[in-house]
Protein backbone atom coordinates (compact mmCIF):
# COMPACT_ATOMS: atom_id res chain seq x y z
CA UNK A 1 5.36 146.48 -52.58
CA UNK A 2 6.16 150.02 -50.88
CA UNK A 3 3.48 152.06 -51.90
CA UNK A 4 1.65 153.63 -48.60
CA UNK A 5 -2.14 151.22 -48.02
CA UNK A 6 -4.73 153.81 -46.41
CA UNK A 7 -7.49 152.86 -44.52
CA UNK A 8 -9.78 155.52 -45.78
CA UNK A 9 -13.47 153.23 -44.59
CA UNK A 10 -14.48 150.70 -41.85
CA UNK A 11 -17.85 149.29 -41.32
CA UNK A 12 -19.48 146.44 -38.94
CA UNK A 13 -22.95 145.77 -37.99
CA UNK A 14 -23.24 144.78 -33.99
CA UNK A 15 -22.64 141.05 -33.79
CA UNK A 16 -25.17 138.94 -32.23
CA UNK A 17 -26.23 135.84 -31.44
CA UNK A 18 -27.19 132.76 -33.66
CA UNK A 19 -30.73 133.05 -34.38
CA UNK A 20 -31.14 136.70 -33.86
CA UNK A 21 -29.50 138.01 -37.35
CA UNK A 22 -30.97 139.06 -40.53
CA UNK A 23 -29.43 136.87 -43.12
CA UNK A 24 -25.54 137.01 -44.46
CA UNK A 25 -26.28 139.18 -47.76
CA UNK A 26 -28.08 141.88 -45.69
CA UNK A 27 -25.90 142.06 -42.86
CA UNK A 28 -22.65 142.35 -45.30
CA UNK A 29 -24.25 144.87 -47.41
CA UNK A 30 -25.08 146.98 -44.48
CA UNK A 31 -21.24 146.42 -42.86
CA UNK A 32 -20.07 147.55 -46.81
CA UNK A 33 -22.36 150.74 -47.04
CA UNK A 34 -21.42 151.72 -43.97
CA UNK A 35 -17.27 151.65 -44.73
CA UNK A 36 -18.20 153.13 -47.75
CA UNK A 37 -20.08 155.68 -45.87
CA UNK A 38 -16.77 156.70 -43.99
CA UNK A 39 -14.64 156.53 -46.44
CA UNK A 40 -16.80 159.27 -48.30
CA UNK A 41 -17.16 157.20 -51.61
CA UNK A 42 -19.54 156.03 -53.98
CA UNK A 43 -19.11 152.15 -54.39
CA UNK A 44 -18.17 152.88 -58.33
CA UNK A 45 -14.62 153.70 -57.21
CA UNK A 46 -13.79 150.05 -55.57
CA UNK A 47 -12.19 148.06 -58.20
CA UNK A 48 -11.78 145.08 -56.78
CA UNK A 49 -13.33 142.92 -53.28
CA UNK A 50 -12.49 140.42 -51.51
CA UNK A 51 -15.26 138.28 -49.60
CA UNK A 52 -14.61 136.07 -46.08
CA UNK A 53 -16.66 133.56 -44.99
CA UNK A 54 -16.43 130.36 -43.55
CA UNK A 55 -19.92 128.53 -43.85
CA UNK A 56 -21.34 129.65 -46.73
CA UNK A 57 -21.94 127.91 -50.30
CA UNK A 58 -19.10 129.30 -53.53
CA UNK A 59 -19.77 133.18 -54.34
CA UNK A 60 -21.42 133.94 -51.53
CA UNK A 61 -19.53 136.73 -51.20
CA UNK A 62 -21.13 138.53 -54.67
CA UNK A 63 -24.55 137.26 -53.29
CA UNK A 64 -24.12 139.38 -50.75
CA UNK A 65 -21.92 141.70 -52.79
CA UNK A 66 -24.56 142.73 -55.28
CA UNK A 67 -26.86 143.93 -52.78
CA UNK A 68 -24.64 147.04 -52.75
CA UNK A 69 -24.22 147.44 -56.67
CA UNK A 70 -23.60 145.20 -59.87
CA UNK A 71 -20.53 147.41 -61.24
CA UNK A 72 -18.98 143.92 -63.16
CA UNK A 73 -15.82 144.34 -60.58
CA UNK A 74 -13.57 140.81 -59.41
CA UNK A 75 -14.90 139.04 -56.77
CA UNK A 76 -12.78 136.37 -55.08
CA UNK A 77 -14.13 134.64 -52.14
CA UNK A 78 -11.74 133.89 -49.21
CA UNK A 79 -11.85 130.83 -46.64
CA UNK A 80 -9.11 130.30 -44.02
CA UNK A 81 -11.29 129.73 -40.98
CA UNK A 82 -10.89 131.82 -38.10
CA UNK A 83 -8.42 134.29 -40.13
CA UNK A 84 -10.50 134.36 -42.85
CA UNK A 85 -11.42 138.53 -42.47
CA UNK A 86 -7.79 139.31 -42.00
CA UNK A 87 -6.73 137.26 -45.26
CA UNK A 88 -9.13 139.18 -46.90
CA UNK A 89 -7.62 142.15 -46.17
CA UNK A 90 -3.96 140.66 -46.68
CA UNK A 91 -5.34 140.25 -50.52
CA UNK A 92 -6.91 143.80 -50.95
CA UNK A 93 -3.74 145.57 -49.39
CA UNK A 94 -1.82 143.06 -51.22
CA UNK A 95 -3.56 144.55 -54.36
CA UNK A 96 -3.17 148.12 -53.16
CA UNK A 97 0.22 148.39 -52.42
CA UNK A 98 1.05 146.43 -55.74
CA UNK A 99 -0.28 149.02 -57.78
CA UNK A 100 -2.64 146.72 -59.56
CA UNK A 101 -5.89 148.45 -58.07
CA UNK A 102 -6.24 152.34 -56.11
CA UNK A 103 -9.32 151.49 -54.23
CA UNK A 104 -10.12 147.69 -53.06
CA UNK A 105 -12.60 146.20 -50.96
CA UNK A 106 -12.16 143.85 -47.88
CA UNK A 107 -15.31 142.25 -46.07
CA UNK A 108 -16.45 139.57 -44.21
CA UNK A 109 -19.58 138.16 -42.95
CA UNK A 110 -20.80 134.79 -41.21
CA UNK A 111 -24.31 133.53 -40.27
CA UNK A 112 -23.69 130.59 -37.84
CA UNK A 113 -25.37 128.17 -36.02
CA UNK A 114 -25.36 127.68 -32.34
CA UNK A 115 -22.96 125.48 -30.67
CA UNK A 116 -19.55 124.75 -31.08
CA UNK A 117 -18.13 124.35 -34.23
CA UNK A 118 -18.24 121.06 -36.30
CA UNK A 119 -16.83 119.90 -39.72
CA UNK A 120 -19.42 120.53 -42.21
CA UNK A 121 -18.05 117.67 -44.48
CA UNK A 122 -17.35 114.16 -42.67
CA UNK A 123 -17.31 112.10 -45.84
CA UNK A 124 -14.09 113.37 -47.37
CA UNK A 125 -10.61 114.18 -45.48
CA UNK A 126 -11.01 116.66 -42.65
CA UNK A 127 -8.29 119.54 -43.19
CA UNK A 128 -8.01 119.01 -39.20
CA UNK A 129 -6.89 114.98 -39.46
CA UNK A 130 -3.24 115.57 -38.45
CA UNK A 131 -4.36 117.93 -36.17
CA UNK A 132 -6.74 115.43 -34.07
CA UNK A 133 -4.33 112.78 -34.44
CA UNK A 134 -1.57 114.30 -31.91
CA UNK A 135 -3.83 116.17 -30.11
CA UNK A 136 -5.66 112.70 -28.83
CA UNK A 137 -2.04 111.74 -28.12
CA UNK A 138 -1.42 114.92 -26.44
CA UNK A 139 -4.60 115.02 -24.04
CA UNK A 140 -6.94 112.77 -22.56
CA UNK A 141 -10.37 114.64 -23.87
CA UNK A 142 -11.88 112.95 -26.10
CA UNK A 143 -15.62 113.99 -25.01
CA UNK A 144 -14.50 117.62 -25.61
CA UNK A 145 -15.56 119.41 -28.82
CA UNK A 146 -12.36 120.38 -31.21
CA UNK A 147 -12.03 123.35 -31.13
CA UNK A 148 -11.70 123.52 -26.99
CA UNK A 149 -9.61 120.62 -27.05
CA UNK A 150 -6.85 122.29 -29.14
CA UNK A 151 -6.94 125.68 -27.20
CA UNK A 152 -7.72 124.15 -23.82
CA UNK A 153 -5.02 121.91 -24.31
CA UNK A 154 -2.87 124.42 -25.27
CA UNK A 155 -3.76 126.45 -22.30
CA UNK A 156 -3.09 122.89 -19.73
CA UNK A 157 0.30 122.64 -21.71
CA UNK A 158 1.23 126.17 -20.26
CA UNK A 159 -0.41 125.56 -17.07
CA UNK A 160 1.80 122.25 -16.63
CA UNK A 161 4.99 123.91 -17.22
CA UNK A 162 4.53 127.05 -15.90
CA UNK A 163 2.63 126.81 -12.89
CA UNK A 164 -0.32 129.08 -14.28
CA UNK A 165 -3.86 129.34 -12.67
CA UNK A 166 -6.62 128.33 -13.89
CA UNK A 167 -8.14 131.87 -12.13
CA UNK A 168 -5.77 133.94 -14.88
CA UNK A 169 -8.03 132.65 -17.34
CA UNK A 170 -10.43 134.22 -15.62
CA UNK A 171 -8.79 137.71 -15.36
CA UNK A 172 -8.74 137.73 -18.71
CA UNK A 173 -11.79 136.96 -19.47
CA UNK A 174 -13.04 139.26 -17.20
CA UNK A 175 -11.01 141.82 -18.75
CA UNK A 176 -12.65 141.52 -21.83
CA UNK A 177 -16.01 141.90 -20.01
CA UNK A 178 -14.82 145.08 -18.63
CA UNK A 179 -13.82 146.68 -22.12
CA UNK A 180 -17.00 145.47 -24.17
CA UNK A 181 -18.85 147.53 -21.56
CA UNK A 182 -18.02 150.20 -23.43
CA UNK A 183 -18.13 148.98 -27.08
CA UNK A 184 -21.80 149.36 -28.44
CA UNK A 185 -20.82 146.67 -31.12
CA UNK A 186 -20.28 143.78 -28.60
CA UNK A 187 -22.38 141.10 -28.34
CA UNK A 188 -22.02 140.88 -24.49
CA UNK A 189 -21.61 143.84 -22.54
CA UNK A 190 -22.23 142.92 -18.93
CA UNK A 191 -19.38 143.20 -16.63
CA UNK A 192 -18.32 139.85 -14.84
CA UNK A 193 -15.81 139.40 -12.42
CA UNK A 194 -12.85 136.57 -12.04
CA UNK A 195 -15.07 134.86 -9.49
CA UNK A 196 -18.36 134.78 -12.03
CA UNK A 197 -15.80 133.33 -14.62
CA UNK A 198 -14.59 130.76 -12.67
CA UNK A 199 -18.30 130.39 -10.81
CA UNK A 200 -19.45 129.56 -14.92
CA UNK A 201 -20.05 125.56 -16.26
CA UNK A 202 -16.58 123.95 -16.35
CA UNK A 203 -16.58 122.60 -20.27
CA UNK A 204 -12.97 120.67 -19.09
CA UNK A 205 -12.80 120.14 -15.36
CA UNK A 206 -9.90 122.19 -14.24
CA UNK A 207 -8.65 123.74 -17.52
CA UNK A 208 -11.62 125.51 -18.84
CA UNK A 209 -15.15 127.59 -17.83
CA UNK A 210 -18.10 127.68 -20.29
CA UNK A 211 -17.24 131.63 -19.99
CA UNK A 212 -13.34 131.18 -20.71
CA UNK A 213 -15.18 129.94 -24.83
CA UNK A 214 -16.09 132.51 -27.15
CA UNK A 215 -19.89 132.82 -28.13
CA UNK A 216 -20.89 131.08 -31.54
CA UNK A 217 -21.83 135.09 -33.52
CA UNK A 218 -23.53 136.92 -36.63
CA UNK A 219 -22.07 139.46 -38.27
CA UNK A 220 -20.53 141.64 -40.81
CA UNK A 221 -17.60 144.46 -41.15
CA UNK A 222 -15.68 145.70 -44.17
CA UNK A 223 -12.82 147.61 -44.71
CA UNK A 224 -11.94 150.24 -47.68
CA UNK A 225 -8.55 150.29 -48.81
CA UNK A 226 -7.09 152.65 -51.16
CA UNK A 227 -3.36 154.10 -52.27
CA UNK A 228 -2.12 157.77 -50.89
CA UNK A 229 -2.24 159.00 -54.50
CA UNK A 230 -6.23 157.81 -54.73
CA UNK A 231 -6.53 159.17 -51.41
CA UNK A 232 -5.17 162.60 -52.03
CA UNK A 233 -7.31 163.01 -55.34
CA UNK A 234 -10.71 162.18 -53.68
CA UNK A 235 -9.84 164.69 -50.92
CA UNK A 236 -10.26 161.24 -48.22
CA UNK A 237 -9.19 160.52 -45.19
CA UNK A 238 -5.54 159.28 -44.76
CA UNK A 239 -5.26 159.21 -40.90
CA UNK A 240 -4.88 155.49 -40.70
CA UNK A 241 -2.25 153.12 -42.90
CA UNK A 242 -1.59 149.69 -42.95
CA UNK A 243 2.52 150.09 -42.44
CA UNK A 244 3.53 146.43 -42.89
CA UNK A 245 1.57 143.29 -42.97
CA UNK A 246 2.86 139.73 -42.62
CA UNK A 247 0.93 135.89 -43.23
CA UNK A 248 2.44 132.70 -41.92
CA UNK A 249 1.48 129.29 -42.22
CA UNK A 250 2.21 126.06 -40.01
CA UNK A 251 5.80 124.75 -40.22
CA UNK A 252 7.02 121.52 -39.52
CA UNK A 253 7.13 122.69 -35.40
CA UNK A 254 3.34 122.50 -35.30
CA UNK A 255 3.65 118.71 -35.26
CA UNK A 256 7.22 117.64 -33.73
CA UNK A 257 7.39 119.68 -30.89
CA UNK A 258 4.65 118.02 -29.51
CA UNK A 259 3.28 120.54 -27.92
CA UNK A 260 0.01 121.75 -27.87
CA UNK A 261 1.04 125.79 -27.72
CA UNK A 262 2.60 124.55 -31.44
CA UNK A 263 -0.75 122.95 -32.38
CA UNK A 264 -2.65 125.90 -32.08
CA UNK A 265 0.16 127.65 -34.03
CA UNK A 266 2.14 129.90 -30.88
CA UNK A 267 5.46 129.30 -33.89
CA UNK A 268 3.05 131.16 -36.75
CA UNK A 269 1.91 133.91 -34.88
CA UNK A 270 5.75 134.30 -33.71
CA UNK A 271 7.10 134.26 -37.31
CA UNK A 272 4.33 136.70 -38.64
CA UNK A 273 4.99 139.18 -35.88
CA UNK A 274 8.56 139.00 -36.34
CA UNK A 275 8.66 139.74 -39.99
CA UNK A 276 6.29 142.73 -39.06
CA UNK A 277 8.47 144.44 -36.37
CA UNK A 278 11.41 143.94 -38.47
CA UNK A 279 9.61 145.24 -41.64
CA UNK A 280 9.16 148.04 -39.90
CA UNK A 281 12.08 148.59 -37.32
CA UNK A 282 10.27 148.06 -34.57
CA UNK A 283 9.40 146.34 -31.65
CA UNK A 284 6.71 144.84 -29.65
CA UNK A 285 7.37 147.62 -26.79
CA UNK A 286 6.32 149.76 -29.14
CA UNK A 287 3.01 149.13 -29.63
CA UNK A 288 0.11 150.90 -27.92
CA UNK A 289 -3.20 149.02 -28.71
CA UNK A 290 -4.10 145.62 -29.88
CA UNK A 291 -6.45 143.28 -31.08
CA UNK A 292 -5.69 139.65 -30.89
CA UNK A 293 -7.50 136.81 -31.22
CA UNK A 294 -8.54 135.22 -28.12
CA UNK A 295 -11.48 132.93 -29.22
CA UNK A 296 -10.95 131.40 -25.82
CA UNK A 297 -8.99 133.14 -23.01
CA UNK A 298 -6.43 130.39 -23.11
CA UNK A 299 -5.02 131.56 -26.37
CA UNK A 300 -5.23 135.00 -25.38
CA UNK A 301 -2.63 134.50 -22.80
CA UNK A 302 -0.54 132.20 -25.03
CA UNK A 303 -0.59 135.11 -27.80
CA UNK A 304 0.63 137.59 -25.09
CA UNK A 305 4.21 135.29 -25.48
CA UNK A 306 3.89 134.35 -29.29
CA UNK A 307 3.58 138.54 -30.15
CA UNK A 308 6.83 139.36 -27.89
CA UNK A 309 4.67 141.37 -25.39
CA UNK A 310 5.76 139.38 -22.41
CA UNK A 311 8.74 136.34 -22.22
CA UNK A 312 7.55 133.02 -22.65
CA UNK A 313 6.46 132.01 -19.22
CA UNK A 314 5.98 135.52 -18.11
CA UNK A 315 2.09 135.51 -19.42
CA UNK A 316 0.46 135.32 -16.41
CA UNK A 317 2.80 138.03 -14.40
CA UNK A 318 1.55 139.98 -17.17
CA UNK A 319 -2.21 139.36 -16.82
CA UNK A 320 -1.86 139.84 -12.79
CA UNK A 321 -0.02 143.09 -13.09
CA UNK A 322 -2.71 144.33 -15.35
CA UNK A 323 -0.38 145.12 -18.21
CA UNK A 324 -2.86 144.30 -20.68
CA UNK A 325 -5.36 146.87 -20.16
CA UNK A 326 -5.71 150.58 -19.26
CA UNK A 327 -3.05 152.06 -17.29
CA UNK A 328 -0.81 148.59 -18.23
CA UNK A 329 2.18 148.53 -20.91
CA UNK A 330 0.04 147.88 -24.26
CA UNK A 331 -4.00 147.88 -24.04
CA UNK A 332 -5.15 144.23 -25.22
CA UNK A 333 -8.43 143.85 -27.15
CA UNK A 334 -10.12 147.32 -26.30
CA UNK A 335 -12.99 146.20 -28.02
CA UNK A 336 -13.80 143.46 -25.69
CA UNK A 337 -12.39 140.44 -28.08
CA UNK A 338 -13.58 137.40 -29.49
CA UNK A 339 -14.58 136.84 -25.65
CA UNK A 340 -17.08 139.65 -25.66
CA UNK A 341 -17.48 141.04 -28.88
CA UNK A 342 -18.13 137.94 -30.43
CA UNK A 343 -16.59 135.40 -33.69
CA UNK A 344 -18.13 135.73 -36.47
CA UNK A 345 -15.67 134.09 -38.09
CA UNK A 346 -15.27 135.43 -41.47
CA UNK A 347 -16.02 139.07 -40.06
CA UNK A 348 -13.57 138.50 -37.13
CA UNK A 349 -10.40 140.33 -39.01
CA UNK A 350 -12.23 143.09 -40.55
CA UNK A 351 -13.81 143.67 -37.01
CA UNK A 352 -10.46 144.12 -35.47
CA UNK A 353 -9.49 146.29 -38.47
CA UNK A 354 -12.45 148.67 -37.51
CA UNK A 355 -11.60 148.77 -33.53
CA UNK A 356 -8.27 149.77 -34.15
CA UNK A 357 -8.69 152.33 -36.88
CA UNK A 358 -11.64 153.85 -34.84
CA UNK A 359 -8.52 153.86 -32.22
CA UNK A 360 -6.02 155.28 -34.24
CA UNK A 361 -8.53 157.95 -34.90
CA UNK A 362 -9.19 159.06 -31.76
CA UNK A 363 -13.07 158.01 -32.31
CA UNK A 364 -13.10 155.54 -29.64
CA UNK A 365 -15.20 156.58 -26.97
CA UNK A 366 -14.91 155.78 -23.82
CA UNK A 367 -13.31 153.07 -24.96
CA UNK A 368 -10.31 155.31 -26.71
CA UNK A 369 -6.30 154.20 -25.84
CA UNK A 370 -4.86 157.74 -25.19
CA UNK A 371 -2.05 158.41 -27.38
CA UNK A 372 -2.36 155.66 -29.78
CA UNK A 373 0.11 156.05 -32.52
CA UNK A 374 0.99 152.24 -33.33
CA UNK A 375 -1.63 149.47 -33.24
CA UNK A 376 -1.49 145.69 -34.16
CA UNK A 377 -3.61 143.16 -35.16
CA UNK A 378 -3.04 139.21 -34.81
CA UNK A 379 -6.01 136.96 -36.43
CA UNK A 380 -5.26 132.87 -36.45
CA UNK A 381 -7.11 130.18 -38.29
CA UNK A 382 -6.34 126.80 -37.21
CA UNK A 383 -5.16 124.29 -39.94
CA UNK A 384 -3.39 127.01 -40.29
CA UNK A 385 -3.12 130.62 -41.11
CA UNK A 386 -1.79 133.68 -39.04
CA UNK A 387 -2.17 137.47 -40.39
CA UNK A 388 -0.34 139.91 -38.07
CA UNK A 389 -1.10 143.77 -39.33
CA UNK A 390 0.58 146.99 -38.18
CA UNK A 391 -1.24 150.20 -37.91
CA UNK A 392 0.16 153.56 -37.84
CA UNK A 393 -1.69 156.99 -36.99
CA UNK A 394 -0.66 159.28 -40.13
CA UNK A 395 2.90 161.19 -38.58
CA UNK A 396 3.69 158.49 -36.64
């Protein structure tokens, strides 16, 4: 599949909190219209969609779908938990570059509840059972909810062999802060320092802050994909192309290393970035803007090693010599992350997809990496499933 993937659309609605949403069909419709919107099409052209969610009943995604038009297209619904927007855009580019469609659909929506996540289905297997079994083997936190236990203990495993401080959580997290200021889109924009981080609840005395946790989130965002040949005939905008695209699953590492980093799948997001900069003869030096997916600052930091922007064990040098922001070597998260932005889950990829082809674009703002020619994007969803993407500005 060589054929060149255009971004011609992107669309979100601003995330917000649990509660304070209109419901999933109208939020996803609005996210849709408005990448249709930018793409300058009518929604007759898209010949195929993909939908992500995460809690939501089957065919959600043409409930919410045929609020925008009833054209008799394919529909297939996508669930792979916290990567579920990004492997809804693996499938459409997938479908692109393939040949089999010129114009396809990626979007992804989620109406949640507040609090921390919990398995919806208890009386059958949980897809997490191996999972919990070495992590209560691993770490002594049974009182913690799941989701913190994984990353938090990924973050203590890192902290016990390298020496890192629990306050470089909190640089990053206050990083984040700092960029959502600017991001109209983010759920929180009010700029906290390290200190108001680490001043926050501690959720796991000494390895975590209640701040350190992204925010349960509603939301929507869509992306329109098309080929150069569709792109050319409709006169669109071809600025912004998906260059090479890689999806991992866990190996057998996530379980016999024994190591949390591994649990939370450090070895996946390593394999899908490497397949990426080899696919396209680069490396991670190159890169000038990314998006990664820091649904709690812990795995932010871990992702910094996992991608190849820093050695292993060099993450926190890298957070304390602000490398991962403005004026650093490669701008992390402009956007303000899971940690500001906000995780709607199934709308989490397609999110990222919009931040960095807004970047890519020079439509940015205030917000706007000068110079950006190459941009990535890294989406995980535990249990497992890693999408790494690579942007390129049209020239590049």
């Amino acid at each position: 599949m060589t054929s060149s993937v255009v971004v011609a659309g992107v669309g979100m609605i601003p995330f917000t909190k649990p509660g304070a949403s209109e419901p999933y069909p109208v939020m996803a419709a609005h996210a849709v219209r408005a990448a249709l919107a930018d793409a300058g099409i009518e929604y007759a052209k898209v010949q195929q969609a993909y939908a992500g969610y995460v809690y939501g009943d089957s065919t959600a995604g043409q409930r919410a779908l045929y609020e925008v038009g009833m054209t008799g297209i394919p529909v297939v619904n996508v669930n792979n938990n916290c990567s579920t927007g990004s492997t809804a855009l693996y499938l459409a580019r997938q479908a692109v570059a393939s040949g089999a469609v010129d114009c396809a659909l990626a979007f992804g929506f989620e109406q949640m509840t507040p609090g921390a996540l919990d398995i919806k289905f208890p009386d059958r297997p949980s897809p997490f059972e191996n999972f919990d079994a070495l992590t209560a083997e691993l770490v002594d936190a049974a009182d913690v909810p799941f989701a913190l236990r994984y990353f938090g203990g990924a973050g203590l495993a890192h902290m016990k062999e390298f020496g890192t401080r629990l306050e470089t959580f909190a640089k990053i997290r206050a990083k984040a802060s700092r960029h959502a200021a600017n991001n109209p889109l983010a759920l929180f924009r009010k700029v906290m320092t390290e200190e108001e981080v680490m001043a926050s609840p501690m959720v796991w005395p000494g390895v975590m802050t209640r701040l350190m946790a992204c925010p349960p989130t509603c939301g929507a965002a869509a992306a329109i994909l098309v080929s150069e040949a569709f792109a050319k005939k409709h006169g669109l905008d071809t600025t912004v192309r998906i260059r090479t695209q890689s999806m991992t699953t866990d190996t057998a590492v996530a379980f016999d290393a024994r190591d949390m980093r591994e649990v939370v799948g450090m070895s996946m997001t390593h394999h899908a970035s490497e397949q990426v900069y080899e696919a396209a003869g680069i490396g991670p030096d190159d890169i000038d803007v990314v998006e990664l997916h820091d649904c709690f600052a812990h795995n932010e930091l871990i992702t910094y090693e996992g991608l190849g922007l820093c050695p292993v064990g060099g993450a926190e040098k890298f957070v304390v010599d602000g490398d991962n922001t403005y004026g650093g070597k490669v701008v992390t998260n402009p956007s303000g992350g899971l940690l500001s932005k906000g995780h709607p889950l199934g709308a989490t990829g397609l999110a990222q997809c919009t931040e960095l082809t807004e970047q890519l674009r020079g439509r940015a703002g205030a917000r706007q990496v000068e110079g950006a020619r190459l941009a990535l994007q890294h989406n995980l969803g535990l249990g497992g499933a890693c999408v790494v993407t690579l942007y390129e500005r049209e020239g590049s």
